[in-house]
PDB file of N, CA and C in Angstrom:
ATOM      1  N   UNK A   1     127.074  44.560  64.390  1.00  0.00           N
ATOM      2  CA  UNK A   1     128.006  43.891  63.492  1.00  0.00           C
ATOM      3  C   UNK A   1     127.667  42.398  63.451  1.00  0.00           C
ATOM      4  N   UNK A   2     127.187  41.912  62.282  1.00  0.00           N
ATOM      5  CA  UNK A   2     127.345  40.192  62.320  1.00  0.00           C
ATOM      6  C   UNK A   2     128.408  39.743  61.764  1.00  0.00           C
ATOM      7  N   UNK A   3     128.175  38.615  62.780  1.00  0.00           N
ATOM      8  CA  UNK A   3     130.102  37.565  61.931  1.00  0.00           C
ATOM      9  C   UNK A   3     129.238  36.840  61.106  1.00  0.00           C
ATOM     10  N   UNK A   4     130.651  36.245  60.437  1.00  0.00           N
ATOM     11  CA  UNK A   4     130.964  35.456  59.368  1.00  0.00           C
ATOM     12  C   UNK A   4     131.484  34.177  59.755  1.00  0.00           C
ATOM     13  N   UNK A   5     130.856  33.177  58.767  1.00  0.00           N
ATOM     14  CA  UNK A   5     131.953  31.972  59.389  1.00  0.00           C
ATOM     15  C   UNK A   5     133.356  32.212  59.366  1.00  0.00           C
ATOM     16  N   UNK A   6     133.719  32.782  58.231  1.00  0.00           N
ATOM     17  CA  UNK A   6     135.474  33.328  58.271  1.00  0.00           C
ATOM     18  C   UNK A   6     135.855  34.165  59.470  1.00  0.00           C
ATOM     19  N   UNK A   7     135.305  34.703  60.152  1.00  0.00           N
ATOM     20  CA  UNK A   7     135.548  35.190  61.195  1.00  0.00           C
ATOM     21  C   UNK A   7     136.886  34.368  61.985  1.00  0.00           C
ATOM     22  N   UNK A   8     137.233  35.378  62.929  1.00  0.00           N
ATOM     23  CA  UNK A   8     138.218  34.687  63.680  1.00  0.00           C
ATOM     24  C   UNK A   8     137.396  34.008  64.599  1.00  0.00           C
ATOM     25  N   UNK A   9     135.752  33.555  64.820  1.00  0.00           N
ATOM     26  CA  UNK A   9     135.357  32.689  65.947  1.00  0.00           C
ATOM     27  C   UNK A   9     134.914  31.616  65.113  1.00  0.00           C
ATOM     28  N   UNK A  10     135.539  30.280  65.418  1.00  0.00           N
ATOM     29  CA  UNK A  10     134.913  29.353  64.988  1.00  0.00           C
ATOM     30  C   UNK A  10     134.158  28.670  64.850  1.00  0.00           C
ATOM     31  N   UNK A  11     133.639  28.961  66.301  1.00  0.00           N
ATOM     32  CA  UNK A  11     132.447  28.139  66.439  1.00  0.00           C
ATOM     33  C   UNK A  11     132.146  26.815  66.886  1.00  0.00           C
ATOM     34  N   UNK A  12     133.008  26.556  68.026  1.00  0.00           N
ATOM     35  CA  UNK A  12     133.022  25.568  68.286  1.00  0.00           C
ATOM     36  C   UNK A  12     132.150  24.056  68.622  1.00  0.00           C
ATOM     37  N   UNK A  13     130.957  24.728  69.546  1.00  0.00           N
ATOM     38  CA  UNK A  13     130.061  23.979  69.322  1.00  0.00           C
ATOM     39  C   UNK A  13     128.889  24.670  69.761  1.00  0.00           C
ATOM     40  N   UNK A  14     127.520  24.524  68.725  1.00  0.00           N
ATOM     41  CA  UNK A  14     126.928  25.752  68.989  1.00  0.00           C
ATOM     42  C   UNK A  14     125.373  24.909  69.493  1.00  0.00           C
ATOM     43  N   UNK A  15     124.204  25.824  70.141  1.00  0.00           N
ATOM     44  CA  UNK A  15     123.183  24.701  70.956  1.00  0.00           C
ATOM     45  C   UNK A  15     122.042  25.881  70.479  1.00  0.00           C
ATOM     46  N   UNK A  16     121.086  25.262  70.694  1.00  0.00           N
ATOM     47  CA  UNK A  16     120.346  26.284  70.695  1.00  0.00           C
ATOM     48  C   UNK A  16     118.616  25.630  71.496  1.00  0.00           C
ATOM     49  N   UNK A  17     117.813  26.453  71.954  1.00  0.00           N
ATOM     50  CA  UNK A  17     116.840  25.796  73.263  1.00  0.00           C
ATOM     51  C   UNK A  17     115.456  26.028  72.190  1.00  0.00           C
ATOM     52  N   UNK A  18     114.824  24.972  72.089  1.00  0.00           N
ATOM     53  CA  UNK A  18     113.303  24.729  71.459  1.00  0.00           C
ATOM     54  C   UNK A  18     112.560  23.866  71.984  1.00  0.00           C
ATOM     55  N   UNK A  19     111.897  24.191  72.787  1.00  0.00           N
ATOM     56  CA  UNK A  19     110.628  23.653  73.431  1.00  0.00           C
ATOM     57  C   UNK A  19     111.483  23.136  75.099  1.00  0.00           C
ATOM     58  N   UNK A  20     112.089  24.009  75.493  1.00  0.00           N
ATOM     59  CA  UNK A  20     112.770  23.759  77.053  1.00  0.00           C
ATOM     60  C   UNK A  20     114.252  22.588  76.865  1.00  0.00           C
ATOM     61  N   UNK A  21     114.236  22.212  75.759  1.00  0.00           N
ATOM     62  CA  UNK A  21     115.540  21.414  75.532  1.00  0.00           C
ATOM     63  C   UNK A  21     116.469  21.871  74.525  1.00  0.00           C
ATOM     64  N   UNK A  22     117.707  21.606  74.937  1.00  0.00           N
ATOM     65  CA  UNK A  22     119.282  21.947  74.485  1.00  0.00           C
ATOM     66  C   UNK A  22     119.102  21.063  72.881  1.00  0.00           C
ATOM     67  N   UNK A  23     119.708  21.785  72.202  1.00  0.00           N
ATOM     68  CA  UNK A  23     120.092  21.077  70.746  1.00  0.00           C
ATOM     69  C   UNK A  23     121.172  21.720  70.190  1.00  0.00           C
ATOM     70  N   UNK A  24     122.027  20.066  70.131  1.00  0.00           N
ATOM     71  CA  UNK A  24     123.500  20.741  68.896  1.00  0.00           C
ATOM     72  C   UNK A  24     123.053  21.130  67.768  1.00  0.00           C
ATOM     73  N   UNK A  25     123.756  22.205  66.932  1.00  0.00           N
ATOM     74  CA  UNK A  25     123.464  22.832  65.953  1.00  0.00           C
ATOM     75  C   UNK A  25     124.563  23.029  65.032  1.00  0.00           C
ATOM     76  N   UNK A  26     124.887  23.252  64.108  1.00  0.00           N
ATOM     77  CA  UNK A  26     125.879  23.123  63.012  1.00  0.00           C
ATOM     78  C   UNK A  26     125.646  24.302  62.175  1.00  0.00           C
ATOM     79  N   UNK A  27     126.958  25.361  61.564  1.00  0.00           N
ATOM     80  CA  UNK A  27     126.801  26.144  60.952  1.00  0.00           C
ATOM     81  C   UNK A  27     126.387  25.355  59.558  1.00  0.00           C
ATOM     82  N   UNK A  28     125.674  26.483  58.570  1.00  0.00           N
ATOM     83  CA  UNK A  28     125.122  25.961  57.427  1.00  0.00           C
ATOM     84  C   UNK A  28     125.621  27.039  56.474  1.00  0.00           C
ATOM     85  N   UNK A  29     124.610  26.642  55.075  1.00  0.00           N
ATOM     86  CA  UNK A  29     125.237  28.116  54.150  1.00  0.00           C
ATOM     87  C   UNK A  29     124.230  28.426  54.035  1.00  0.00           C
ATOM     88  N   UNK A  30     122.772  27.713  54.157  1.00  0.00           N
ATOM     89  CA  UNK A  30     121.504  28.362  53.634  1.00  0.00           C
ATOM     90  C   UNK A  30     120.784  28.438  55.003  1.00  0.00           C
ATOM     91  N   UNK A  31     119.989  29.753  55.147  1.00  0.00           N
ATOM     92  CA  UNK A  31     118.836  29.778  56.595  1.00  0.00           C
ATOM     93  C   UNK A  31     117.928  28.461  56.641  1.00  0.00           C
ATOM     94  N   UNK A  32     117.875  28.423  57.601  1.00  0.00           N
ATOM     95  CA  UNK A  32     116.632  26.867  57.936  1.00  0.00           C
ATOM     96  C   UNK A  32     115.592  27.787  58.612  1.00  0.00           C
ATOM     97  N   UNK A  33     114.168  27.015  58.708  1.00  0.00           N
ATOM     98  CA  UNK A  33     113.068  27.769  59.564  1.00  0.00           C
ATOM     99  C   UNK A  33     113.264  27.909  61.003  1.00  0.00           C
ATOM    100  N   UNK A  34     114.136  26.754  61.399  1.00  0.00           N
ATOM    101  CA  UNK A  34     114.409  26.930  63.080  1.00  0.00           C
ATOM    102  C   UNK A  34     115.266  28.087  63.339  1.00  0.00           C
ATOM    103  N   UNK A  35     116.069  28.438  62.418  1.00  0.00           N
ATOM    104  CA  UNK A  35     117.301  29.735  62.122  1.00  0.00           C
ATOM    105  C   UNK A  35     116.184  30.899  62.485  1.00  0.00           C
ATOM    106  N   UNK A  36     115.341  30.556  62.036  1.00  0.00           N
ATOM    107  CA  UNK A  36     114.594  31.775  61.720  1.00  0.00           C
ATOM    108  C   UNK A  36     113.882  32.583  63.189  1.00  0.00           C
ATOM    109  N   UNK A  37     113.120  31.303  63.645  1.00  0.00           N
ATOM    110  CA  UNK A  37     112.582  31.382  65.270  1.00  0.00           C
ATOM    111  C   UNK A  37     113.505  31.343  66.124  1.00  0.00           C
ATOM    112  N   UNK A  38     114.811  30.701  66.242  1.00  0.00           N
ATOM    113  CA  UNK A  38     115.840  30.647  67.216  1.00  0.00           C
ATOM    114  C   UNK A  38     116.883  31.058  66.902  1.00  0.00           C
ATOM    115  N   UNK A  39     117.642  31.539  68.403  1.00  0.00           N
ATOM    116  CA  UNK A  39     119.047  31.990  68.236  1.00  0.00           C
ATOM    117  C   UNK A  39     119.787  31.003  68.802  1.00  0.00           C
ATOM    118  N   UNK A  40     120.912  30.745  68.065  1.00  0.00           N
ATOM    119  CA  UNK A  40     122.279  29.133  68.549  1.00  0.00           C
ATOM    120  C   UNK A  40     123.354  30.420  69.740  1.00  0.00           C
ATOM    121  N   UNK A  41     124.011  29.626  70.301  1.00  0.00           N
ATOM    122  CA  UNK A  41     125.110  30.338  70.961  1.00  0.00           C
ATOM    123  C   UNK A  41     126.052  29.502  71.141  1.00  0.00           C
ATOM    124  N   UNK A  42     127.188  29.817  71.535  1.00  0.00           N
ATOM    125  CA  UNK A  42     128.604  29.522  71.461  1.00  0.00           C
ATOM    126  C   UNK A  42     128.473  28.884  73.060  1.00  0.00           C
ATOM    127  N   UNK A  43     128.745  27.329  72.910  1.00  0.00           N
ATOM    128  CA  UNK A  43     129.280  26.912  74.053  1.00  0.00           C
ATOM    129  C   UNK A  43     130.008  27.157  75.153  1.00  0.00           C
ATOM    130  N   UNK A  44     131.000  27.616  74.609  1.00  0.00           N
ATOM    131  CA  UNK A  44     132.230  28.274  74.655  1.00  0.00           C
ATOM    132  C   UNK A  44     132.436  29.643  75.541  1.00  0.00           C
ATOM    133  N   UNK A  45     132.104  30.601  75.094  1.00  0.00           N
ATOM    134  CA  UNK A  45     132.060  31.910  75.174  1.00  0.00           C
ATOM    135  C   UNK A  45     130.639  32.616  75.346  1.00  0.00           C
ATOM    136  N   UNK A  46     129.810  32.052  75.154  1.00  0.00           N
ATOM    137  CA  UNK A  46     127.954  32.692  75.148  1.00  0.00           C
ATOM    138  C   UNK A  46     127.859  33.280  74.060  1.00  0.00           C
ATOM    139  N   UNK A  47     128.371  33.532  72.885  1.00  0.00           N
ATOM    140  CA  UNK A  47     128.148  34.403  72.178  1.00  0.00           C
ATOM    141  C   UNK A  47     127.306  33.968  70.720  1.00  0.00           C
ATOM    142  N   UNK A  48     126.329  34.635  70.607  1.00  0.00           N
ATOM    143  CA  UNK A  48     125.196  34.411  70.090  1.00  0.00           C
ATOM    144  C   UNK A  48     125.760  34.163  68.380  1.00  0.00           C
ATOM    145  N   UNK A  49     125.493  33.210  67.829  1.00  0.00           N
ATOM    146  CA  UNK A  49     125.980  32.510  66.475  1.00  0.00           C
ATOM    147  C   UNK A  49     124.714  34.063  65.364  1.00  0.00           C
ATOM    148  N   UNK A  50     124.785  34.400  64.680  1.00  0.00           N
ATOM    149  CA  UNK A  50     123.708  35.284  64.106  1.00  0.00           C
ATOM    150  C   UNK A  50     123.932  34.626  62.128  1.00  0.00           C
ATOM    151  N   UNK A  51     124.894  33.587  61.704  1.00  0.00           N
ATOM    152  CA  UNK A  51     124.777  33.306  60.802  1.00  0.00           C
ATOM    153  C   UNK A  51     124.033  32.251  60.774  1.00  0.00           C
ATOM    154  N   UNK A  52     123.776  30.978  59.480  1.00  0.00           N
ATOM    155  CA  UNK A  52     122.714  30.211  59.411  1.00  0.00           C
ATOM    156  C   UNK A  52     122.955  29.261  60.135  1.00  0.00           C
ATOM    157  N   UNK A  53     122.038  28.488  60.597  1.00  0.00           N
ATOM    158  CA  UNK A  53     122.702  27.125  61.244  1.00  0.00           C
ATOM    159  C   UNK A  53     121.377  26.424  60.926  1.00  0.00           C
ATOM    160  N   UNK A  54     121.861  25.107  61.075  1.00  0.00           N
ATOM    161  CA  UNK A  54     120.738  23.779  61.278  1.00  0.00           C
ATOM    162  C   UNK A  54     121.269  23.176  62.227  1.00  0.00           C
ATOM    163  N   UNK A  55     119.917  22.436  62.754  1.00  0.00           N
ATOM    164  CA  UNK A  55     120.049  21.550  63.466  1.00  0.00           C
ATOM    165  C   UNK A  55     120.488  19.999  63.607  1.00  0.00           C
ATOM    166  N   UNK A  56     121.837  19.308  63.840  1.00  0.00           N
ATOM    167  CA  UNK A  56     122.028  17.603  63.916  1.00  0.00           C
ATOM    168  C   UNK A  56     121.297  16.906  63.939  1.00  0.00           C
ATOM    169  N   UNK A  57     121.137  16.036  63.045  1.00  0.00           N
ATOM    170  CA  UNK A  57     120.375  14.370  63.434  1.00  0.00           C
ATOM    171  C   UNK A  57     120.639  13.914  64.002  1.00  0.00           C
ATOM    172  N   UNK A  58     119.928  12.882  64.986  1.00  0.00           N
ATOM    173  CA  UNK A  58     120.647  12.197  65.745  1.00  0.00           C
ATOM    174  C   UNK A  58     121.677  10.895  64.792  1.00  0.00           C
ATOM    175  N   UNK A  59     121.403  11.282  63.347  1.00  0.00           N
ATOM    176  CA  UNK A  59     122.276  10.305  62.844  1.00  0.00           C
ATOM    177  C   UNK A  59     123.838  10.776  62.594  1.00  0.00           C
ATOM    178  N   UNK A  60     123.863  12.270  62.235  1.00  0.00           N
ATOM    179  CA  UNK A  60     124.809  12.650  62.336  1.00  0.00           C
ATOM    180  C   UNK A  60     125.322  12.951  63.302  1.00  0.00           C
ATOM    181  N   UNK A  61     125.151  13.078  64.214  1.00  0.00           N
ATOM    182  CA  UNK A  61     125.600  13.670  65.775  1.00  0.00           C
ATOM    183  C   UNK A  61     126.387  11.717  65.944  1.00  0.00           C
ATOM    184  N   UNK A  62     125.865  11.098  65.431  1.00  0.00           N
ATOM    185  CA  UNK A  62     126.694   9.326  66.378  1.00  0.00           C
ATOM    186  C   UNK A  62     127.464   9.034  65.041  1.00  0.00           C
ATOM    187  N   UNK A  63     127.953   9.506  63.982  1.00  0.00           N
ATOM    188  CA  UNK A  63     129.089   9.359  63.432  1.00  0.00           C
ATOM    189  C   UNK A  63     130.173   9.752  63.699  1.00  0.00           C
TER     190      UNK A  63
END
């Protein structure tokens, strides 16, 4: 079964590991290529995000 962002999990804050380091990640509406090679997971709970996500800038991450 895959979720949905409408889902009852929100998603609080999701990370995902590329090249031995942690990265915040942000749900999206369209797949990205990193979506593609990696799986994000739920801070929170462990539970593996399976809709699109991208990855934060560090410009957006300090707003």
């Amino acid at each position: 079964m895959t979720r949905t962002l409408a889902s009852a999990h929100p998603w609080p804050r999701l990370v995902t590991v590329i090249d031995e380091r942690g990265h915040t990640v942000t749900p999206a509406c369209s797949h990205s290529l990193a979506f593609a090679l990696y799986l994000a997971h739920c801070t929170r709970c462990g539970a593996a995000c399976t809709d699109p996500w991208k990855r934060l800038t560090s410009a957006s991450q300090a707003a």
